[in-house]
C-alpha atoms as a PDB file:
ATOM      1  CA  UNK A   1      15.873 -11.413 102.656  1.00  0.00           C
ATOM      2  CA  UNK A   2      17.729  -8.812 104.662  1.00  0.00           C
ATOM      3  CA  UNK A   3      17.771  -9.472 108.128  1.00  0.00           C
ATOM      4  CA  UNK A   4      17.456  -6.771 110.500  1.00  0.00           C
ATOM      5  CA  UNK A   5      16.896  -4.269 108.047  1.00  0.00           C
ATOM      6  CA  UNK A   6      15.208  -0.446 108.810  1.00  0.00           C
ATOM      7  CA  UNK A   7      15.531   3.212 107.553  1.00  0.00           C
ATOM      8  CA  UNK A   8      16.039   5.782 109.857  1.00  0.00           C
ATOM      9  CA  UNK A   9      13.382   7.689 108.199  1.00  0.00           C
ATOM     10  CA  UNK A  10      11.492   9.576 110.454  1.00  0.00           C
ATOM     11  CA  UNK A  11      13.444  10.106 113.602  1.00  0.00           C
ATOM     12  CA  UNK A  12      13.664  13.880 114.855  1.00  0.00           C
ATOM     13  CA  UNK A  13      16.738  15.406 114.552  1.00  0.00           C
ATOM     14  CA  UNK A  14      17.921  19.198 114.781  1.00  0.00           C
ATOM     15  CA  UNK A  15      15.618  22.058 114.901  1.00  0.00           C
ATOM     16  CA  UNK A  16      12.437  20.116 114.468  1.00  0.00           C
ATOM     17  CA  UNK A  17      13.433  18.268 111.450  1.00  0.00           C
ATOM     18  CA  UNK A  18      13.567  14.421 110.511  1.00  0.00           C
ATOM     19  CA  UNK A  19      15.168  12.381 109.025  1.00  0.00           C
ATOM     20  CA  UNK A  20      14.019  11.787 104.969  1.00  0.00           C
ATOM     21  CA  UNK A  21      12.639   8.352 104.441  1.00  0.00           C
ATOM     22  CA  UNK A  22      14.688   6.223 102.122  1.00  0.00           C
ATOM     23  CA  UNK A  23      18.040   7.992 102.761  1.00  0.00           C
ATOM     24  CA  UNK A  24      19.969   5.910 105.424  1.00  0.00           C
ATOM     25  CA  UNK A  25      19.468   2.361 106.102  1.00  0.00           C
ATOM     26  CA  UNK A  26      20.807  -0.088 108.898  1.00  0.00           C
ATOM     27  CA  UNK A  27      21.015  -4.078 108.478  1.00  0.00           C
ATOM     28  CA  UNK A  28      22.658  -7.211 109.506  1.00  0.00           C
ATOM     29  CA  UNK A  29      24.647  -8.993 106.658  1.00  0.00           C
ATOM     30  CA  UNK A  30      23.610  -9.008 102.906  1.00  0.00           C
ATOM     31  CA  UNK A  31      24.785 -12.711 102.219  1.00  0.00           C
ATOM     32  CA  UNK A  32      20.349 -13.815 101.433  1.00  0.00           C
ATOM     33  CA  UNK A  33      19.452 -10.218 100.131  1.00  0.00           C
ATOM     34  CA  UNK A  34      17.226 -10.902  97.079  1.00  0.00           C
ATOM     35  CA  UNK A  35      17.215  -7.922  95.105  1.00  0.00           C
ATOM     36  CA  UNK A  36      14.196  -6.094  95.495  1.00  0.00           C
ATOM     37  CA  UNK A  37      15.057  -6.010  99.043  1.00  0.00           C
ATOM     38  CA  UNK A  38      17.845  -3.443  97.665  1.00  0.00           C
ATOM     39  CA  UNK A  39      15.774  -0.992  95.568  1.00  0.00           C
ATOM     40  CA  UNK A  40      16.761   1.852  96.339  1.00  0.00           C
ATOM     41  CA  UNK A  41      19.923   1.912  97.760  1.00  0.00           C
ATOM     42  CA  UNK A  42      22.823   2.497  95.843  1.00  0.00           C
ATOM     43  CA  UNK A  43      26.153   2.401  98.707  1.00  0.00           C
ATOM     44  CA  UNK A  44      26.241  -0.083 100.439  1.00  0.00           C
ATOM     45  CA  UNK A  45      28.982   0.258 103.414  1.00  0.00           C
ATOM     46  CA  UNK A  46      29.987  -3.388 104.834  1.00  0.00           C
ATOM     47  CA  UNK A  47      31.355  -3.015 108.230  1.00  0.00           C
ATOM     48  CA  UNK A  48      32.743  -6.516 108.989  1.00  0.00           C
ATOM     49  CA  UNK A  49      36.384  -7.127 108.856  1.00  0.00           C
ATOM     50  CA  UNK A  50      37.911  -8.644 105.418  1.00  0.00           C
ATOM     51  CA  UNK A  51      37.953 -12.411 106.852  1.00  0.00           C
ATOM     52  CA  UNK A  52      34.317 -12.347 107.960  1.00  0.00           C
ATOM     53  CA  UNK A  53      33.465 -10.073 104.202  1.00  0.00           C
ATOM     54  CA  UNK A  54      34.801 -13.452 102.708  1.00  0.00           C
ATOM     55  CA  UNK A  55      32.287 -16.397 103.644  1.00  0.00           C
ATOM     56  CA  UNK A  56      29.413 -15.396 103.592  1.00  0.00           C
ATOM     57  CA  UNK A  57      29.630 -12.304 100.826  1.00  0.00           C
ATOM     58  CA  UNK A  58      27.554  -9.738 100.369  1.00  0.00           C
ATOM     59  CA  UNK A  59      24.985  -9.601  97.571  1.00  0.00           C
ATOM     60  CA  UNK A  60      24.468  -5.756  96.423  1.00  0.00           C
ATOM     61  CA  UNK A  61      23.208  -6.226  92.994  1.00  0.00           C
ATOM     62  CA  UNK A  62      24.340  -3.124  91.323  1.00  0.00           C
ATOM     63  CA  UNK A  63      25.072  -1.155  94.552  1.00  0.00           C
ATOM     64  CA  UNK A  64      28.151   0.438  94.960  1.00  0.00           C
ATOM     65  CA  UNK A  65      29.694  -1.533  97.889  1.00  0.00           C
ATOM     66  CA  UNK A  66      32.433  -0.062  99.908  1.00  0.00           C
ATOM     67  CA  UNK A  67      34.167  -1.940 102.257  1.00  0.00           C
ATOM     68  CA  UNK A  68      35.230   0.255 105.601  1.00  0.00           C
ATOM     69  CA  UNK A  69      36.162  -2.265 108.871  1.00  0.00           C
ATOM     70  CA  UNK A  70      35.223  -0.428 111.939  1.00  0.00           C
ATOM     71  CA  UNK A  71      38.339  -2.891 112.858  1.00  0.00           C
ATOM     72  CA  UNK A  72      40.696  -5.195 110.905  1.00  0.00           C
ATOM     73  CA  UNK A  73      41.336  -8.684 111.775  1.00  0.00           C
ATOM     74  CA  UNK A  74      44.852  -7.643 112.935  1.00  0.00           C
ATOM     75  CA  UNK A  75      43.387  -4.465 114.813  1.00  0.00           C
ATOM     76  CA  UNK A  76      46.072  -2.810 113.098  1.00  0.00           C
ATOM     77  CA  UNK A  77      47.130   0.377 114.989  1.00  0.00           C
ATOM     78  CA  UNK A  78      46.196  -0.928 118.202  1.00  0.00           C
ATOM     79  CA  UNK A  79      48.530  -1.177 121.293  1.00  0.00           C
ATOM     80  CA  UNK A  80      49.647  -4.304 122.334  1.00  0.00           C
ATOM     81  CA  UNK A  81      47.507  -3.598 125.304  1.00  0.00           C
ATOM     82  CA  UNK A  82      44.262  -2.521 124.311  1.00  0.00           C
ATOM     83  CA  UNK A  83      44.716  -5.378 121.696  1.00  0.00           C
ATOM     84  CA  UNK A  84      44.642  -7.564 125.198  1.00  0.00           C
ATOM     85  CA  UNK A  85      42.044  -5.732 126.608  1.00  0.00           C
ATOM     86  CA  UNK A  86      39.489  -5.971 123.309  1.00  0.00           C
ATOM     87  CA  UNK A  87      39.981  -9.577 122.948  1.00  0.00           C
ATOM     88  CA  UNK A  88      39.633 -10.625 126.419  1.00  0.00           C
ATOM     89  CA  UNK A  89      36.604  -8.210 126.958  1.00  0.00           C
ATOM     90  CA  UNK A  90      34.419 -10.007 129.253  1.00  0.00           C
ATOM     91  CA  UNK A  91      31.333  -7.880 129.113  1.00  0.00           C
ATOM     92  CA  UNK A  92      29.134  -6.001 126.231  1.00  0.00           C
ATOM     93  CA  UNK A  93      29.297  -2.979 127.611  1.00  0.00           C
ATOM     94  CA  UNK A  94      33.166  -3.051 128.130  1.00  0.00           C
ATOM     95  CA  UNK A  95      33.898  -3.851 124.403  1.00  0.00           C
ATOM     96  CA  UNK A  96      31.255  -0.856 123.427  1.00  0.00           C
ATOM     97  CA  UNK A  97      33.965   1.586 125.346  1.00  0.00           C
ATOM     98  CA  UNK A  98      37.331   0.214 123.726  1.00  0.00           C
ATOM     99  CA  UNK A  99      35.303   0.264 120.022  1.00  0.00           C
ATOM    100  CA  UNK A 100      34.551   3.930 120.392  1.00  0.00           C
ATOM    101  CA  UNK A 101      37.998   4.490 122.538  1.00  0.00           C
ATOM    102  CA  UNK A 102      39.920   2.349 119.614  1.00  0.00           C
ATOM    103  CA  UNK A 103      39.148   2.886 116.432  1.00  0.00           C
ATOM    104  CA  UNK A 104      38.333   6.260 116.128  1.00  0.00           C
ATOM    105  CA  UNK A 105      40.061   6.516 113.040  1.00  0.00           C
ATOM    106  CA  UNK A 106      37.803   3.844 111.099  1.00  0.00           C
ATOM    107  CA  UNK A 107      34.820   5.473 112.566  1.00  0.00           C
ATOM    108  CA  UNK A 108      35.602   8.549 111.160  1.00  0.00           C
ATOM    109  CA  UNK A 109      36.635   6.995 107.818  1.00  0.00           C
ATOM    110  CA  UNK A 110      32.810   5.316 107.864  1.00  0.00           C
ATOM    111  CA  UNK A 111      30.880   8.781 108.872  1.00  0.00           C
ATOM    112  CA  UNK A 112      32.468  10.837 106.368  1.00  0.00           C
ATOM    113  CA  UNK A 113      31.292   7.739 103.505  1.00  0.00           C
ATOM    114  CA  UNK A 114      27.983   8.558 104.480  1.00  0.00           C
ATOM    115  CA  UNK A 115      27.685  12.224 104.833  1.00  0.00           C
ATOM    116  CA  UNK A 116      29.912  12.631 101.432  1.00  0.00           C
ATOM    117  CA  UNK A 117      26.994  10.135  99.608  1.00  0.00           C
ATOM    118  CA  UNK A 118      25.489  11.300  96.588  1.00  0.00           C
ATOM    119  CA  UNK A 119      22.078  11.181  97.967  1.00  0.00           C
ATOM    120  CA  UNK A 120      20.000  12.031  94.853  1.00  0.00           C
ATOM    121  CA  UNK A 121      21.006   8.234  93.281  1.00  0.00           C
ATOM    122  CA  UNK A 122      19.622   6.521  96.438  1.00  0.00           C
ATOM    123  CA  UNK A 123      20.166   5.713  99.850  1.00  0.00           C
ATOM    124  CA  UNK A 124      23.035   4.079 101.450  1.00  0.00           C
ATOM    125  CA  UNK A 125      23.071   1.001 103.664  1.00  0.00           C
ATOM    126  CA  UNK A 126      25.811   0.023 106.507  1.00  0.00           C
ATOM    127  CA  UNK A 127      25.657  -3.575 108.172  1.00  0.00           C
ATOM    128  CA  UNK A 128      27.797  -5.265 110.379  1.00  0.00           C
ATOM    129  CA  UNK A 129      27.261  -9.373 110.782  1.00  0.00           C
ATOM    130  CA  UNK A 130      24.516  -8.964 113.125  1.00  0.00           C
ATOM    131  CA  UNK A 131      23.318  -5.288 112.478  1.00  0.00           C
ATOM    132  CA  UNK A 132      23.424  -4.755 116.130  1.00  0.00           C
ATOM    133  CA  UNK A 133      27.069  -3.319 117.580  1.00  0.00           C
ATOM    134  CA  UNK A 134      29.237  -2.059 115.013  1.00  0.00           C
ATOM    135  CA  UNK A 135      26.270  -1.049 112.778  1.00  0.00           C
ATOM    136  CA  UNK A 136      24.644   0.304 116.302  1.00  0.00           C
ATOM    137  CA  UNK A 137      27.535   2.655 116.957  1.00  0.00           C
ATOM    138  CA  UNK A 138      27.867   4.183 113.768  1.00  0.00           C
ATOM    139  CA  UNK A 139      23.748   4.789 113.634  1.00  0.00           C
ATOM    140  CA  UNK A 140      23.844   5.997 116.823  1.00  0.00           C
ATOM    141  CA  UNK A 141      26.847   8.421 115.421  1.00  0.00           C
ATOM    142  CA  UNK A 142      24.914   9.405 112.457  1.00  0.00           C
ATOM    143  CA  UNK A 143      21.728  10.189 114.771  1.00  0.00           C
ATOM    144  CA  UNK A 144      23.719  12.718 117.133  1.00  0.00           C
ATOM    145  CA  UNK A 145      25.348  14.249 113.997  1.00  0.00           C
ATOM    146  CA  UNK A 146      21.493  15.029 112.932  1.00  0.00           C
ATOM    147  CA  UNK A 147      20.903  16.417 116.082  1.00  0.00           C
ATOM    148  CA  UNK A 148      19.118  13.400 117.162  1.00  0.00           C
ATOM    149  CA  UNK A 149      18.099  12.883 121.135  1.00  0.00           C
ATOM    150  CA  UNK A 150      19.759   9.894 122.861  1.00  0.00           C
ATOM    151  CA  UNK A 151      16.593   8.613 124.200  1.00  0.00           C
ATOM    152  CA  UNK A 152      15.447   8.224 120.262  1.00  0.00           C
ATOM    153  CA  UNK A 153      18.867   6.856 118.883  1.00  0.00           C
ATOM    154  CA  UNK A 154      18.637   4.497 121.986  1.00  0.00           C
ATOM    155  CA  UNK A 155      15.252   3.455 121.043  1.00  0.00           C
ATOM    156  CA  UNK A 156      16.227   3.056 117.541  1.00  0.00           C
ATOM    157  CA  UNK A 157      19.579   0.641 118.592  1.00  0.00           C
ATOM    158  CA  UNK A 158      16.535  -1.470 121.201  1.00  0.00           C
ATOM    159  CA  UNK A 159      15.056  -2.270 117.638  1.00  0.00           C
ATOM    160  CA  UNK A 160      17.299  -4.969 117.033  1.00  0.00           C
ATOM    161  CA  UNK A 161      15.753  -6.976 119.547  1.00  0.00           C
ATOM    162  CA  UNK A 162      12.885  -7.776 117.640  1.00  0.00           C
ATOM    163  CA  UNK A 163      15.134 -10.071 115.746  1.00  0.00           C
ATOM    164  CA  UNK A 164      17.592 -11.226 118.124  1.00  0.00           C
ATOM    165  CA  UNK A 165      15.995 -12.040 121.449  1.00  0.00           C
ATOM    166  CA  UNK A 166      14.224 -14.947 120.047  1.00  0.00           C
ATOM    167  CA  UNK A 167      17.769 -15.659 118.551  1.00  0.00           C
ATOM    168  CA  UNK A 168      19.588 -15.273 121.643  1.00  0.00           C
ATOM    169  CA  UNK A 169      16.813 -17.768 123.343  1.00  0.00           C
ATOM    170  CA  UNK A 170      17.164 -20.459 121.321  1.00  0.00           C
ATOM    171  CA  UNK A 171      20.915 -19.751 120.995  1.00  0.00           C
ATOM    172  CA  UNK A 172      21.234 -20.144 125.378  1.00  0.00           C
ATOM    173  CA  UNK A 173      18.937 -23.108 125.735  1.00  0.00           C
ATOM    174  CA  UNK A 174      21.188 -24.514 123.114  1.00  0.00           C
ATOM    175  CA  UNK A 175      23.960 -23.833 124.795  1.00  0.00           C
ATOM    176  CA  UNK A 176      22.564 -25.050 127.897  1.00  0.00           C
ATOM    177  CA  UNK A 177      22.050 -28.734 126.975  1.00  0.00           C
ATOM    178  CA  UNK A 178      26.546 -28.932 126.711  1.00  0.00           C
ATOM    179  CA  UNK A 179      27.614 -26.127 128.852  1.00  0.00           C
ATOM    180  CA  UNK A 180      26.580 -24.204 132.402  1.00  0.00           C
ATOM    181  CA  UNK A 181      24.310 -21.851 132.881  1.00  0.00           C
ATOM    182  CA  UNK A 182      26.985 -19.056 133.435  1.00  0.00           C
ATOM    183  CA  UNK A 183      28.509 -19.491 129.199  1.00  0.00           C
ATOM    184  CA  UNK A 184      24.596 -19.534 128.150  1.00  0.00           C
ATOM    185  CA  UNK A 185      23.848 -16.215 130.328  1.00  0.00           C
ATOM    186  CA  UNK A 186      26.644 -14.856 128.204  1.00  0.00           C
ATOM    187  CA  UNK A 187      25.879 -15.926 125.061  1.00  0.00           C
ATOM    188  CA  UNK A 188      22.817 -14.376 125.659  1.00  0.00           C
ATOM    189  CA  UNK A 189      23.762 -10.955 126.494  1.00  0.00           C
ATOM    190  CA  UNK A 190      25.942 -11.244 123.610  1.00  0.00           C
ATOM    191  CA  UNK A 191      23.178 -11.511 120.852  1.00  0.00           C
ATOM    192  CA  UNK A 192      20.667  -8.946 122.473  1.00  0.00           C
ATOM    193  CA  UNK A 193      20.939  -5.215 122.129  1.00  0.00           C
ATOM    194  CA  UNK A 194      20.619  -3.452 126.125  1.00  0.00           C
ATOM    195  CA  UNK A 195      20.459  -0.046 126.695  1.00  0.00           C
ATOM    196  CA  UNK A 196      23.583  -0.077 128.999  1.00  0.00           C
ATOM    197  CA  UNK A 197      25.901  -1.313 126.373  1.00  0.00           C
ATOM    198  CA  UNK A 198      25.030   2.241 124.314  1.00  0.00           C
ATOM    199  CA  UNK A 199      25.028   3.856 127.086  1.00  0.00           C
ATOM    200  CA  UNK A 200      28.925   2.811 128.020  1.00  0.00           C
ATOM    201  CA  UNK A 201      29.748   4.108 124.915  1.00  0.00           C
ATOM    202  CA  UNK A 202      28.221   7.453 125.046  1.00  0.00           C
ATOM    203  CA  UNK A 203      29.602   7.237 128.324  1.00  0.00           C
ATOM    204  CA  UNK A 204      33.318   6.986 127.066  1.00  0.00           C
ATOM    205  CA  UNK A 205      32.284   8.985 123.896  1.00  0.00           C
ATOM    206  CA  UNK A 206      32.655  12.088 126.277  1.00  0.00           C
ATOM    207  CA  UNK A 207      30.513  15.677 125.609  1.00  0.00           C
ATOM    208  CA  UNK A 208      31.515  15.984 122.062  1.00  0.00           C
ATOM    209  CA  UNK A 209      33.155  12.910 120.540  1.00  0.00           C
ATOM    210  CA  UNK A 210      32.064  13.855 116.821  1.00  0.00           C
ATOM    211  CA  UNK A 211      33.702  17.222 116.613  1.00  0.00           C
ATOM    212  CA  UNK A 212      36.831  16.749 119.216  1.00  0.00           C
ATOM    213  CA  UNK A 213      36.904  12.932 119.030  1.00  0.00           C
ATOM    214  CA  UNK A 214      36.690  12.163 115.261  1.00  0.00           C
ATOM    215  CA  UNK A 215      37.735  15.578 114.261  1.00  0.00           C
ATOM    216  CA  UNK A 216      34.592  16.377 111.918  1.00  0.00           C
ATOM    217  CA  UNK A 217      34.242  19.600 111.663  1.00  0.00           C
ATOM    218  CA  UNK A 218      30.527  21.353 112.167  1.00  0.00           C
ATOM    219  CA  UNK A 219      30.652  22.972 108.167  1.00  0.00           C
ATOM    220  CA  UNK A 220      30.493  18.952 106.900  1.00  0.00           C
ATOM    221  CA  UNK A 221      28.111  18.234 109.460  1.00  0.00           C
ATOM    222  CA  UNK A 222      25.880  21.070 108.808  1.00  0.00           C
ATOM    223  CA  UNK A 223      25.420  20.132 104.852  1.00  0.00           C
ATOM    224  CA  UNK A 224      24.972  16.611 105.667  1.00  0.00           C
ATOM    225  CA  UNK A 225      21.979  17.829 108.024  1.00  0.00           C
ATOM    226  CA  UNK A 226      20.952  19.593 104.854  1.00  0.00           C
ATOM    227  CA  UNK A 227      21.061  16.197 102.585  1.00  0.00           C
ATOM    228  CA  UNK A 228      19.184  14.109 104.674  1.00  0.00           C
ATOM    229  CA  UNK A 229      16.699  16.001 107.035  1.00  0.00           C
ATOM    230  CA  UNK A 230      13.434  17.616 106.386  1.00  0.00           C
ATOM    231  CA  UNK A 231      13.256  21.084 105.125  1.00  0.00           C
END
């Protein structure tokens, strides 16, 4: 079973067109998949970094599987000082910012994997561990690509909560019964999706972050639009 698992199918994106059902999926890891739960797709794009890829692995039966880190364990690239900052990140929506600030080129390396997919041999699948921040921000990506409104791709990324509040509640009262109430508050926030943690990164994603940021250019984005939405 594939926890956390749903197609974007459906969700309005440019000029009154959505996006095809069965074309681009979201999930946490793949370690239990069984494989019917991957009919369908055949890319699957695991997010994690190469230590956490190792234990536990991903089963993709068949599926191509690429492996694209939205960061590497050594955050290679990074400044010794945003390295500082990203590790000793005290807040959600503070680590949202330096991901999208950081490690712009990964990101782009990930969107271009899925708009260059060969979409007539199946869909293609990205997960992260939990399915919730680094899978988040590149669904939320691929949504404003499409043309998608913020108030849907945010109500896509609150999805994930379906899963993990009752995760992140048993998780804190856990936590409670060795540590204070201020380390389970945190591990708390840590496990649920909020609004505001999108939000910062839209917020630090600036007015045009695809085109300027990640230096996609609007001819790749317009055939992906053609791949994937509704005629």
């Amino acid at each position: 079973m594939i926890s956390n698992l749903r197609d974007l199918g459906g969700i309005a994106g440019e000029g009154g067109r959505a996006v095809r059902s069965g074309m681009l999926l979201r999930s946490a890891k793949l370690s239990e998949a069984e494989p019917g739960d991957l009919a369908g797709i055949a890319a699957v794009i695991d997010l994690r970094t190469p230590k956490e890829s190792e234990a536990p692995q991903d089963k993709v039966y068949g599926a191509e599987y690429l492996s694209i880190p939205v960061f590497d364990d050594a955050l290679a690239g990074i400044s010794r000082d945003e390295q500082a900052e990203i590790e000793n990140a005290p807040e959600m929506d503070v680590q949202y910012r330096l991901l999208v600030r950081c490690f712009k080129t990964n990101l782009r390396k990930i969107l271009l994997a899925i708009m260059e997919h060969d979409y007539s041999s199946g869909a293609i699948l990205w997960h992260c561990s939990e399915g919730k921040d680094r899978t988040g921000i590149v669904a939320a990506l691929v949504l404003e690509m499409l043309g998608a409104s913020r108030e849907d791709i945010i109500e896509d990324y609150l999805k994930t909560n379906i899963v993990n509040i009752p995760k992140a509640i048993r998780m804190r009262d856990e936590v409670l019964k060795t540590e204070g109430k201020e380390v389970a508050e945190r591990v708390y926030k840590n496990i649920i999706a909020d609004e505001a943690y999108l939000s910062a990164a839209f917020d630090e994603m600036g007015s045009d972050y695809i085109r300027e940021g990640l230096g996609i250019d609007e001819s790749a984005i317009l055939r992906f639009r053609e791949k994937v939405l509704t005629e």
